[in-house]
Protein backbone atom coordinates (compact mmCIF):
# COMPACT_ATOMS: atom_id res chain seq x y z
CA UNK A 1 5.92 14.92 18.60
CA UNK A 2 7.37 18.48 18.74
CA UNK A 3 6.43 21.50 16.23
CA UNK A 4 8.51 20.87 13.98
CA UNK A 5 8.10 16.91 13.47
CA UNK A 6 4.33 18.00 13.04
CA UNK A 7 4.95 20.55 10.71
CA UNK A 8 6.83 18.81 8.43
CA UNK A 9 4.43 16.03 8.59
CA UNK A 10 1.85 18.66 7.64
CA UNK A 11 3.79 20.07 4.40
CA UNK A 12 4.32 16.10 3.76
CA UNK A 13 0.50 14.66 3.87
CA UNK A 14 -0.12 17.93 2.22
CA UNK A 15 2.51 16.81 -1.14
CA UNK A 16 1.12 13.22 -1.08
CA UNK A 17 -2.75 14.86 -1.51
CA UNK A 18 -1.98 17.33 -4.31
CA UNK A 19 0.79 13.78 -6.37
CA UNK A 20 -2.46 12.27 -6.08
CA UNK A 21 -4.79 14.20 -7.36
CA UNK A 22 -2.80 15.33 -9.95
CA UNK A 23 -2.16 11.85 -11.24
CA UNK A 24 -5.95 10.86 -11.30
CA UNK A 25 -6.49 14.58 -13.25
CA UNK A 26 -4.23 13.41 -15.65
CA UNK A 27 -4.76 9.91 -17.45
CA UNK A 28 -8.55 10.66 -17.37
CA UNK A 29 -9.17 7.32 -16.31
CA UNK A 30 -9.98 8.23 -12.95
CA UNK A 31 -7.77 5.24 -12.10
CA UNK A 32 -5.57 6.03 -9.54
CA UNK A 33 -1.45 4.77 -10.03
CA UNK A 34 -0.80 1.83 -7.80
CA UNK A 35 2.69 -0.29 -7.63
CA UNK A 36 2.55 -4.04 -7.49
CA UNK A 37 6.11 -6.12 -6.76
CA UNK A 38 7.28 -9.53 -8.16
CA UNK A 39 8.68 -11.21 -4.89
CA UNK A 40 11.37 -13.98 -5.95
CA UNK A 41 13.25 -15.60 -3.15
CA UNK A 42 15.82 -17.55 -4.08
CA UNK A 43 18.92 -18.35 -2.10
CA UNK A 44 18.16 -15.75 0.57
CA UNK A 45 18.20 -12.67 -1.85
CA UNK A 46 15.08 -10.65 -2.09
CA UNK A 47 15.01 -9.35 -5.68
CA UNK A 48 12.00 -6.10 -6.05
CA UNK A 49 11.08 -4.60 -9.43
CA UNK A 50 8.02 -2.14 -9.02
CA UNK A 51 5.69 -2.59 -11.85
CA UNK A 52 2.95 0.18 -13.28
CA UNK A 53 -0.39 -0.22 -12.76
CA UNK A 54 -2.37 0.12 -15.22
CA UNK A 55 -0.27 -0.90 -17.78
CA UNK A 56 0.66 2.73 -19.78
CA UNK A 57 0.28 0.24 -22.73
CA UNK A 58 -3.85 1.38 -23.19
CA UNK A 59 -6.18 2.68 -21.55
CA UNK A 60 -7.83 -0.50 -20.09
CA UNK A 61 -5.37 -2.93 -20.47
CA UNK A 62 -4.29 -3.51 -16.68
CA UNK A 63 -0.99 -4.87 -14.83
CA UNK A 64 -1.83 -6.51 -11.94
CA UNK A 65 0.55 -6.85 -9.52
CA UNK A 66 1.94 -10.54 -9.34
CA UNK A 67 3.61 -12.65 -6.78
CA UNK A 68 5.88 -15.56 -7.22
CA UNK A 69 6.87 -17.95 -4.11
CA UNK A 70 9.21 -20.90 -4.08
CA UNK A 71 8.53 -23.88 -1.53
CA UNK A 72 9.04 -27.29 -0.78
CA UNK A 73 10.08 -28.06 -4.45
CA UNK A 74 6.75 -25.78 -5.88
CA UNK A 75 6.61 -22.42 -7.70
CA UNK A 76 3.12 -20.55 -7.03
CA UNK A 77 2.40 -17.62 -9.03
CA UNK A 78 -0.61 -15.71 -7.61
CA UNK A 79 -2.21 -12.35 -9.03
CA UNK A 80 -5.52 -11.11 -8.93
CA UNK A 81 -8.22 -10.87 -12.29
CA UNK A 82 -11.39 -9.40 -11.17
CA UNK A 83 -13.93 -10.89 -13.53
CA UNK A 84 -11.80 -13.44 -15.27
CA UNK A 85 -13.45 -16.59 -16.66
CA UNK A 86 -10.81 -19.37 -17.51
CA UNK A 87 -12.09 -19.37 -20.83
CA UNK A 88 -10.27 -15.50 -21.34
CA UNK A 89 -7.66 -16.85 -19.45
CA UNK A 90 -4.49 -17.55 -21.62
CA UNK A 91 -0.87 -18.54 -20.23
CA UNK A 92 2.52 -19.26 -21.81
CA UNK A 93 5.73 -19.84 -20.85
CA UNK A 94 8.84 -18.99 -22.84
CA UNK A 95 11.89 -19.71 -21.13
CA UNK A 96 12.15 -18.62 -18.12
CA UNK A 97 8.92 -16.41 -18.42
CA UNK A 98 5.89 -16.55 -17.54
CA UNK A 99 3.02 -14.36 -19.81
CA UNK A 100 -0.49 -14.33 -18.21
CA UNK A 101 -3.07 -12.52 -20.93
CA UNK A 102 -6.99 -12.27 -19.81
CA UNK A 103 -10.21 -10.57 -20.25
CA UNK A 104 -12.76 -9.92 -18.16
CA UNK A 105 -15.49 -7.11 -16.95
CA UNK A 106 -14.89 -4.86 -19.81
CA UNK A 107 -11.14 -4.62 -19.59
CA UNK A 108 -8.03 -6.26 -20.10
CA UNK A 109 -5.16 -7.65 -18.11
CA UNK A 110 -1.11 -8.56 -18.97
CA UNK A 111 1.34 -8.85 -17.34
CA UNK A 112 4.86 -11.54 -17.43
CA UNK A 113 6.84 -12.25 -14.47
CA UNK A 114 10.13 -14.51 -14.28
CA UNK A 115 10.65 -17.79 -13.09
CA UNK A 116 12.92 -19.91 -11.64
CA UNK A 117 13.96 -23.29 -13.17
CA UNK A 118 10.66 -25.16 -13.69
CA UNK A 119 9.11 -28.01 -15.00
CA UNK A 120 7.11 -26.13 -17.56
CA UNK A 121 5.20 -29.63 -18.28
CA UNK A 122 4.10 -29.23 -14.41
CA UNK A 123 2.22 -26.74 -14.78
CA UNK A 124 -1.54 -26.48 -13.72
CA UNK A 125 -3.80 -23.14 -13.27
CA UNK A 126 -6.68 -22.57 -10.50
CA UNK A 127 -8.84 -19.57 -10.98
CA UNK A 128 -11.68 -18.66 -8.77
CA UNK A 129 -13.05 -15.66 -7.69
CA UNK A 130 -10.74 -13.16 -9.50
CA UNK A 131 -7.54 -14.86 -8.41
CA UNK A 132 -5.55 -16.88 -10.14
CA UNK A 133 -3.10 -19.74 -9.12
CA UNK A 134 -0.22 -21.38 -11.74
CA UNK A 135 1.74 -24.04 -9.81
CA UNK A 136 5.03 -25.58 -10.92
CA UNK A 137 7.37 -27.72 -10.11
CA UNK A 138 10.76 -26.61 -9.46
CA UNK A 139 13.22 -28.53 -12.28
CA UNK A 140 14.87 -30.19 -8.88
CA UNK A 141 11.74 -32.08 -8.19
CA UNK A 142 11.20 -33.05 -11.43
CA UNK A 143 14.53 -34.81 -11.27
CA UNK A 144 14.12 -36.41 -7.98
CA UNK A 145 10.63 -37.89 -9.25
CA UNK A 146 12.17 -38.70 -12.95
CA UNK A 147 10.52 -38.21 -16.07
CA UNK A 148 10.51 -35.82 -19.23
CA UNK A 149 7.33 -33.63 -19.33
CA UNK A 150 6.99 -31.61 -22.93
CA UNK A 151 6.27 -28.12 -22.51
CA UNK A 152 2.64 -27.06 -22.82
């Protein structure tokens, strides 16, 4: 690396240090800002929306970040929920969304992601240890094996 590939490297780590402690100086939290990403592959296209988190919506009320995978006829969404029992666990789907609402360890998580066409009557949740599972099946399967489910 020459001088001046170092130096600017040098003015650059020194930027990223004084964003970030400027951002924890400023919400009072102490919480630093982190991005999460909703991941939806469908038809080769990689769709990325960047989401806040925490949530700017209170103090404690968290976004964590979500991911959403399509495969062999399945839709897995997967986040994490420190402290989570299912009891505080609450899902609903509304169209094509998908709103996951919990408590846990003395703060609050929300966030919604989007989903492809599913069998909303498919659905089924797995939470252990802090991370949560919600399977469906795509509305393709659900024709192939036949049936009408009602939504949840």
């Amino acid at each position: 690396m020459d001088e001046d590939t170092r130096d600017h490297y040098h003015e650059l780590e020194e930027m990223v240090r004084q964003l970030i402690e400027r951002s924890i100086g400023r919400g009072g939290s102490g919480i630093p800002p982190v991005y999460g990403f909703h991941i939806i592959i469908v038809g080769g296209e990689l769709p990325i929306e960047g989401i806040p988190y925490p949530h700017p919506g209170g103090d404690m009320t968290l976004e964590p970040p979500t991911e959403v995978a399509i495969h062999d006829g399945e839709v897995l969404v997967v986040t994490e929920l420190p402290g989570v029992e299912d009891e505080y666990l609450h899902l609903q789907v509304t169209g094509t969304t998908l709103r996951i609402k919990a408590r846990g360890d003395g703060c609050d998580y929300e966030t919604a992601v989007n989903l492809p066409p599913v069998d909303t009557g498919s659905m089924s949740h797995h939470l252990k240890n802090g991370v949560l599972e919600v399977r469906f099946r795509t509305e393709k399967e659900q024709a192939v094996q036949g049936g009408d489910h009602p939504a949840p």
